[in-house]
N, C-alpha and C. Protein backbone atom coordinates (compact mmCIF):
# COMPACT_ATOMS: atom_id res chain seq x y z
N UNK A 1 41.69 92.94 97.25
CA UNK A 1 42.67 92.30 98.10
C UNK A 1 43.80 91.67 97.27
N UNK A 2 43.29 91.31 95.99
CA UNK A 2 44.18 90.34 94.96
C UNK A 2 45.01 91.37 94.40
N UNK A 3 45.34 92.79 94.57
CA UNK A 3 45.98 93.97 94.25
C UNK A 3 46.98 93.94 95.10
N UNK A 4 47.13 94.04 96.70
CA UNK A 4 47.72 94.19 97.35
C UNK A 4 48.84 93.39 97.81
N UNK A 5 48.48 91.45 96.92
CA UNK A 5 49.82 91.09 96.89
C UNK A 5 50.57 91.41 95.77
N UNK A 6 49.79 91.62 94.84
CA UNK A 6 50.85 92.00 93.46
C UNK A 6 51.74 93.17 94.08
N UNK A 7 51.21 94.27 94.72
CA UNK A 7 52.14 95.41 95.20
C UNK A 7 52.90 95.03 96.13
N UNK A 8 52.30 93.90 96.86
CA UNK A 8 53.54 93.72 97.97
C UNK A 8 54.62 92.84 96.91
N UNK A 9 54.14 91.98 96.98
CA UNK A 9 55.47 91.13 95.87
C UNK A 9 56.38 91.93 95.46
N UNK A 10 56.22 92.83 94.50
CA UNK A 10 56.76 93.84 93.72
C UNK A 10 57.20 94.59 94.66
N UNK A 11 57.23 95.67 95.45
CA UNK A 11 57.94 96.30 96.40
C UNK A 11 59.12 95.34 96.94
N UNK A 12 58.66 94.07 97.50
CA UNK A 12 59.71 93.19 98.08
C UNK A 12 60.89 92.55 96.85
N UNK A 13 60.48 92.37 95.55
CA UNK A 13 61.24 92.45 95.04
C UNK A 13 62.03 93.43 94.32
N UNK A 14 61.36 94.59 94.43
CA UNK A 14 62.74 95.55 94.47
C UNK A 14 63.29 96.03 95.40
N UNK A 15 63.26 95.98 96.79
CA UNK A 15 63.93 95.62 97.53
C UNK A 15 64.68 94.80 97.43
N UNK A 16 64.22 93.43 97.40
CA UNK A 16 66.21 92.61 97.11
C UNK A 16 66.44 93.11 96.08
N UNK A 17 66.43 93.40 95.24
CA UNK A 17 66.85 94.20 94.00
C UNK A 17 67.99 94.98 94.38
N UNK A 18 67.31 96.37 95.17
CA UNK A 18 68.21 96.92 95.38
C UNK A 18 69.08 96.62 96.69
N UNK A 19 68.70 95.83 97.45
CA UNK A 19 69.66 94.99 98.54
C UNK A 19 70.96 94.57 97.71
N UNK A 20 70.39 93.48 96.86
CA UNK A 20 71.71 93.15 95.92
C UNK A 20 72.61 94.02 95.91
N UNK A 21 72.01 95.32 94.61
CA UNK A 21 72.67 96.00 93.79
C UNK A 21 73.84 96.76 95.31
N UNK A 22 73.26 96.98 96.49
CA UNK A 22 73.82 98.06 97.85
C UNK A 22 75.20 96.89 98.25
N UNK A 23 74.96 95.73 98.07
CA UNK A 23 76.03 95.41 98.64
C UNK A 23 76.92 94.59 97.94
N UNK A 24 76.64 94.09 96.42
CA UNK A 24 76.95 93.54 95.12
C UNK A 24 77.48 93.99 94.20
N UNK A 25 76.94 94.98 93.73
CA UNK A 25 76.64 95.60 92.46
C UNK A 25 77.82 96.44 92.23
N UNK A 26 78.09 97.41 91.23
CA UNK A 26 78.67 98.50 91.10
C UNK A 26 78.31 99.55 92.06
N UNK A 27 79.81 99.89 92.84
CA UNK A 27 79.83 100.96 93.45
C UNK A 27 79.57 100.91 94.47
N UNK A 28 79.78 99.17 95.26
CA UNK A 28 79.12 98.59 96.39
C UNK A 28 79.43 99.18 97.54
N UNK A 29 79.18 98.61 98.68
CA UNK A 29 79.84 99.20 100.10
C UNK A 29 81.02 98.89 100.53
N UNK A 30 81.54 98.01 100.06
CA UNK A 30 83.07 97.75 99.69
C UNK A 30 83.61 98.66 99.24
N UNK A 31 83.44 99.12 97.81
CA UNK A 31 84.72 99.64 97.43
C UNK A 31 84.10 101.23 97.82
N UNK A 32 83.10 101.14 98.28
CA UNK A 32 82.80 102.79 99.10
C UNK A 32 83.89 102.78 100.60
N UNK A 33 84.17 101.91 100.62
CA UNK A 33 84.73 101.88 101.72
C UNK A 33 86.39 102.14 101.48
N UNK A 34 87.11 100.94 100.32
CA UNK A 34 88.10 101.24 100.00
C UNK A 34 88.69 102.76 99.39
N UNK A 35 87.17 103.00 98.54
CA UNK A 35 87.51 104.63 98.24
C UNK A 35 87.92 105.68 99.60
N UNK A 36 87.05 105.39 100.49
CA UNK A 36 87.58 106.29 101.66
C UNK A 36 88.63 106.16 102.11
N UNK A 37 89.18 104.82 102.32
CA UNK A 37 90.68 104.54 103.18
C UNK A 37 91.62 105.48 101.88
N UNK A 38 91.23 104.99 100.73
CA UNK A 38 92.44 106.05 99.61
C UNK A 38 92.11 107.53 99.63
N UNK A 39 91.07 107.95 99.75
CA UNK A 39 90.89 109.67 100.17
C UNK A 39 91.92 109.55 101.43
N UNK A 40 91.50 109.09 102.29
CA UNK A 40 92.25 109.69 103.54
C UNK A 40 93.76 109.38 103.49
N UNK A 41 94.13 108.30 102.78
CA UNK A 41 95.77 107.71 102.47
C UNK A 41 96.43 108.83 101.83
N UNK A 42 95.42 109.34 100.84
CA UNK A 42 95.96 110.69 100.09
C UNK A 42 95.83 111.90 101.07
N UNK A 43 95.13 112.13 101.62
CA UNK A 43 94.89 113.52 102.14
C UNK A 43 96.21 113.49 103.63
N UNK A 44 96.81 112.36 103.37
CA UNK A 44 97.76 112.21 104.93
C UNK A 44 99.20 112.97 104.09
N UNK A 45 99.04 111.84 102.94
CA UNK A 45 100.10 112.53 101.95
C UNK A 45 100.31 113.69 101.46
N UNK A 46 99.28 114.56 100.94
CA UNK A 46 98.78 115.53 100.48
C UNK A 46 99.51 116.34 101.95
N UNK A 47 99.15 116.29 103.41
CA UNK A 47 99.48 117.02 104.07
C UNK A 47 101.08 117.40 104.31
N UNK A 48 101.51 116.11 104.51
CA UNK A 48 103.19 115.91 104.65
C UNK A 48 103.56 116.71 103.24
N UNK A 49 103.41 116.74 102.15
CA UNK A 49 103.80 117.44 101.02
C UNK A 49 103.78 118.87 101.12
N UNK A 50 102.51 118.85 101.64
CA UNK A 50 102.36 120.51 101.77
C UNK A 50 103.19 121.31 103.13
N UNK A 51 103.37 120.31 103.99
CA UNK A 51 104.53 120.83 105.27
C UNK A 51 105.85 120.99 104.87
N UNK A 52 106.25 120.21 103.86
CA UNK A 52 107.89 120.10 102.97
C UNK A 52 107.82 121.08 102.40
N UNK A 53 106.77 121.21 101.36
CA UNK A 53 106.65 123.06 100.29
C UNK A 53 106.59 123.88 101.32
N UNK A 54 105.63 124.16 102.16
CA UNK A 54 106.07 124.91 102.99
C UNK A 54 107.78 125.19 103.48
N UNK A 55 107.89 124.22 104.00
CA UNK A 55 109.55 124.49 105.08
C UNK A 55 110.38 124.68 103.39
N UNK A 56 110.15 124.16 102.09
CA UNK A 56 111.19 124.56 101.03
C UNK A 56 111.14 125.90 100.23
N UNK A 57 109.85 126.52 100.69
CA UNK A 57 109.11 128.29 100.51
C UNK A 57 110.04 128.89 101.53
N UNK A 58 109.96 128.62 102.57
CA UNK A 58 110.48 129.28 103.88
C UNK A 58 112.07 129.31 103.16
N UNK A 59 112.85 128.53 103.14
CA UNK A 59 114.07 128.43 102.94
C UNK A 59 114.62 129.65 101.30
N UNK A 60 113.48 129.40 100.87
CA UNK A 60 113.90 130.16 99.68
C UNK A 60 113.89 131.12 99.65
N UNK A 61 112.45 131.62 100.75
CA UNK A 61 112.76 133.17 100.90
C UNK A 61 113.65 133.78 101.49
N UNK A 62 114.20 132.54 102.45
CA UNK A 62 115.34 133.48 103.47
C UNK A 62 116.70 133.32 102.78
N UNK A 63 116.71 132.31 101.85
CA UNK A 63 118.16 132.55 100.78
C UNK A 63 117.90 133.82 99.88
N UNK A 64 116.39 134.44 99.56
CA UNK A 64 116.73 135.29 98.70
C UNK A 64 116.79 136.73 99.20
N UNK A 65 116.15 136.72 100.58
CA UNK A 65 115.96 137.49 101.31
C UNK A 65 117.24 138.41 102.31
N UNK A 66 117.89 137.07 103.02
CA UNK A 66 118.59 137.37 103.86
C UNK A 66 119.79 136.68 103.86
N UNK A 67 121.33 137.74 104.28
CA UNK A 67 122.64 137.03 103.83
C UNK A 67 123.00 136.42 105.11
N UNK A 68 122.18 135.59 105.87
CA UNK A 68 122.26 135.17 106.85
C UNK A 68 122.49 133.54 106.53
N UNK A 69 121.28 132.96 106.10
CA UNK A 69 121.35 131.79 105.37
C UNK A 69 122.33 131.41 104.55
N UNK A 70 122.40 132.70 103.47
CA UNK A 70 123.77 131.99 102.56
C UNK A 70 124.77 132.04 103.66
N UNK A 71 125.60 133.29 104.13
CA UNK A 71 126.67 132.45 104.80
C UNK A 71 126.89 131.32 105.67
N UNK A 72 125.64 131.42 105.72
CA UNK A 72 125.35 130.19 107.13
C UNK A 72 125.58 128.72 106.11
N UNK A 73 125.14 128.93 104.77
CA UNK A 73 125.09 128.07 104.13
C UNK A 73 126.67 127.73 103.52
N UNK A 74 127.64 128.64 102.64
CA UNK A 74 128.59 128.84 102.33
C UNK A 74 129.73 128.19 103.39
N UNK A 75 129.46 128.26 104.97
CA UNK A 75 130.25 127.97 106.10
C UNK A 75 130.50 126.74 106.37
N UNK A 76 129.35 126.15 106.24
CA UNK A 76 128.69 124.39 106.66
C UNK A 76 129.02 124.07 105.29
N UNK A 77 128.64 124.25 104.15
CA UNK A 77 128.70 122.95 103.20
C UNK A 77 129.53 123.54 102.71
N UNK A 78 130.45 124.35 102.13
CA UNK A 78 131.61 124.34 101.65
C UNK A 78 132.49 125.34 102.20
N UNK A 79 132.50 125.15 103.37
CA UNK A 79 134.17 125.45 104.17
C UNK A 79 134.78 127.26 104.61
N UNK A 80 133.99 128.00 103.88
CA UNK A 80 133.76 129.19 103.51
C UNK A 80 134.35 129.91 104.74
N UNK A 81 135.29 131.29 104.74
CA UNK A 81 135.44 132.04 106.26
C UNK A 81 135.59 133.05 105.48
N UNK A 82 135.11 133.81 106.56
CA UNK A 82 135.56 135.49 106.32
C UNK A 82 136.86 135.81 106.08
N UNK A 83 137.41 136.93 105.49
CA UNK A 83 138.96 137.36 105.38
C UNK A 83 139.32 137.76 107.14
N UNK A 84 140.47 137.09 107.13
CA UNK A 84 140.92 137.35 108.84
C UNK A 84 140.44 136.40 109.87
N UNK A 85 139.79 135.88 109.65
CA UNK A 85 138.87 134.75 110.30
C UNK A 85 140.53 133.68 110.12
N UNK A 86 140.23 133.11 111.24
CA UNK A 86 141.18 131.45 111.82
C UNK A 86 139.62 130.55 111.74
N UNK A 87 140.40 129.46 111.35
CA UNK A 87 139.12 128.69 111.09
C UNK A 87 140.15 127.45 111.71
N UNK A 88 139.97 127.11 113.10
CA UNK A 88 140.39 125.37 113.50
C UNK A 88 138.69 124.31 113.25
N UNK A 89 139.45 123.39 112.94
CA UNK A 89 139.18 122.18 112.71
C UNK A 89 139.57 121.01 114.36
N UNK A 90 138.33 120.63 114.96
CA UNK A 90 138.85 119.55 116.24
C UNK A 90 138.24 118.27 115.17
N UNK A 91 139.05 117.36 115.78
CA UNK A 91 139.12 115.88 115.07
C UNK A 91 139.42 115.02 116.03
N UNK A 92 138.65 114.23 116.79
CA UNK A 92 138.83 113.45 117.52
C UNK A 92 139.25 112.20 117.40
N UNK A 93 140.18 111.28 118.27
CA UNK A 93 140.72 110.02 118.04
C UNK A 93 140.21 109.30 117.70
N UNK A 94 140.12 108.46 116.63
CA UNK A 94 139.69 107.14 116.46
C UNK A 94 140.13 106.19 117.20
N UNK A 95 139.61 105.03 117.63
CA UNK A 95 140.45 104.14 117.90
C UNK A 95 140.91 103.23 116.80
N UNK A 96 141.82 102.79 116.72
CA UNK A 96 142.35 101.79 115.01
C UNK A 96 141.04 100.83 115.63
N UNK A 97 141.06 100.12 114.51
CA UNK A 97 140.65 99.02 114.01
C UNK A 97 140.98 97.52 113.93
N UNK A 98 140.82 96.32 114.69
CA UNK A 98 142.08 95.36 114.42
C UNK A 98 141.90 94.85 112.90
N UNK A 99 143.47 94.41 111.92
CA UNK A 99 143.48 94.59 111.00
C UNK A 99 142.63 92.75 111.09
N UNK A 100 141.55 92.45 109.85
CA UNK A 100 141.14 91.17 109.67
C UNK A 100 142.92 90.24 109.12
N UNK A 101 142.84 89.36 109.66
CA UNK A 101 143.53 87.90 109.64
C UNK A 101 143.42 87.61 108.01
N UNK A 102 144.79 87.19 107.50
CA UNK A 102 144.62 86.67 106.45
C UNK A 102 143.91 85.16 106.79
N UNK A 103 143.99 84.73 105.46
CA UNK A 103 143.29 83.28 105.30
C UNK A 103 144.76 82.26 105.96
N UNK A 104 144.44 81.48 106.59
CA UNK A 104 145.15 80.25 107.78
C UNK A 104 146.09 81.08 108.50
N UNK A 105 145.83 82.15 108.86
CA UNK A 105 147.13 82.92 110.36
C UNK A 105 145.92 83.08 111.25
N UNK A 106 146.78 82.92 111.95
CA UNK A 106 145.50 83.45 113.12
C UNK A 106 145.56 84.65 113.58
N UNK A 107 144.44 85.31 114.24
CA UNK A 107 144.42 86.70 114.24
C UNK A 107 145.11 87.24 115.45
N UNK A 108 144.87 88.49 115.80
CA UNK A 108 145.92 89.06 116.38
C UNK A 108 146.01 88.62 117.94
N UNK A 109 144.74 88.57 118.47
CA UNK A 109 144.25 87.78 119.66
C UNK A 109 144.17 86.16 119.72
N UNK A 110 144.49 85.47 118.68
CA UNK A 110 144.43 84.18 118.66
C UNK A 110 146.23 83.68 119.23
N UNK A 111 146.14 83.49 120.13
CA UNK A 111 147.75 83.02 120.12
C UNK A 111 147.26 81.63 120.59
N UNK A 112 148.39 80.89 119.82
CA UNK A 112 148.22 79.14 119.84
C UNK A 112 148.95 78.72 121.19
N UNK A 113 148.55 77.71 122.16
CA UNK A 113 148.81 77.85 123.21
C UNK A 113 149.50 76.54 122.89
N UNK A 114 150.23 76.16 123.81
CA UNK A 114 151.47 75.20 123.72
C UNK A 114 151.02 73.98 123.49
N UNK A 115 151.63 73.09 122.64
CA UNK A 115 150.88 71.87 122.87
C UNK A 115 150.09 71.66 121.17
N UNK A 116 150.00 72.99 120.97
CA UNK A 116 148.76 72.83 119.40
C UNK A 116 149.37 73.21 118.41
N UNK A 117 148.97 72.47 117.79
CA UNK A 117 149.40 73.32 116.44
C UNK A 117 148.79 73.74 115.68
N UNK A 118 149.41 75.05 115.08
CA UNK A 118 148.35 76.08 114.08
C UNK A 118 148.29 75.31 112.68
């Protein structure tokens, strides 16, 4: 019978033993945990990267592929027309701007009303 507490003792203390070590120790449930939030932080990243290479694969093949893109490209970013081609330009009105007031005039909407002085 005098056997069976020595084994129990001993079992129970490696149990907290390893209780400790599971939620203490190196490699705890903590940073098992933080490790996962950074797998998945990466693997979100990892995806968005790989959707950009993708769409920047796509683009390259159709610049090397097809003269569709370049002119399309040549047209838009630098101004580019065919021979014989009219090329208008629409430019719509701005409205001005009121010019800022120097320092002690008053501005263009400020008119001093009788009686005051500026």
């Amino acid at each position: 019978m005098r056997n069976w507490r020595w084994l129990l003792l001993v079992l129970a203390v490696l149990l907290a033993w390893l209780q400790y070590r599971f939620w203490f120790g190196p490699g705890n449930s903590g940073e098992v945990v933080q490790l996962e939030e950074q797998v998945a932080k990466q693997k979100r990243d990892n995806e968005g990267r790989r959707q950009r290479n993708d769409a920047l694969a796509a683009e390259v093949k159709d610049l090397k592929d097809g003269e569709a893109a370049i002119e399309e490209r040549a047209r838009s970013e630098l101004g580019m027309i065919k021979p014989g081609e009219k090329f208008y330009r629409v430019v719509e009105d701005v409205p001005p701007t009121p010019a800022p007031a120097a320092p002690g005039q008053p501005a263009a909407g400020d008119a001093a009303t009788p009686g005051e002085q500026p």
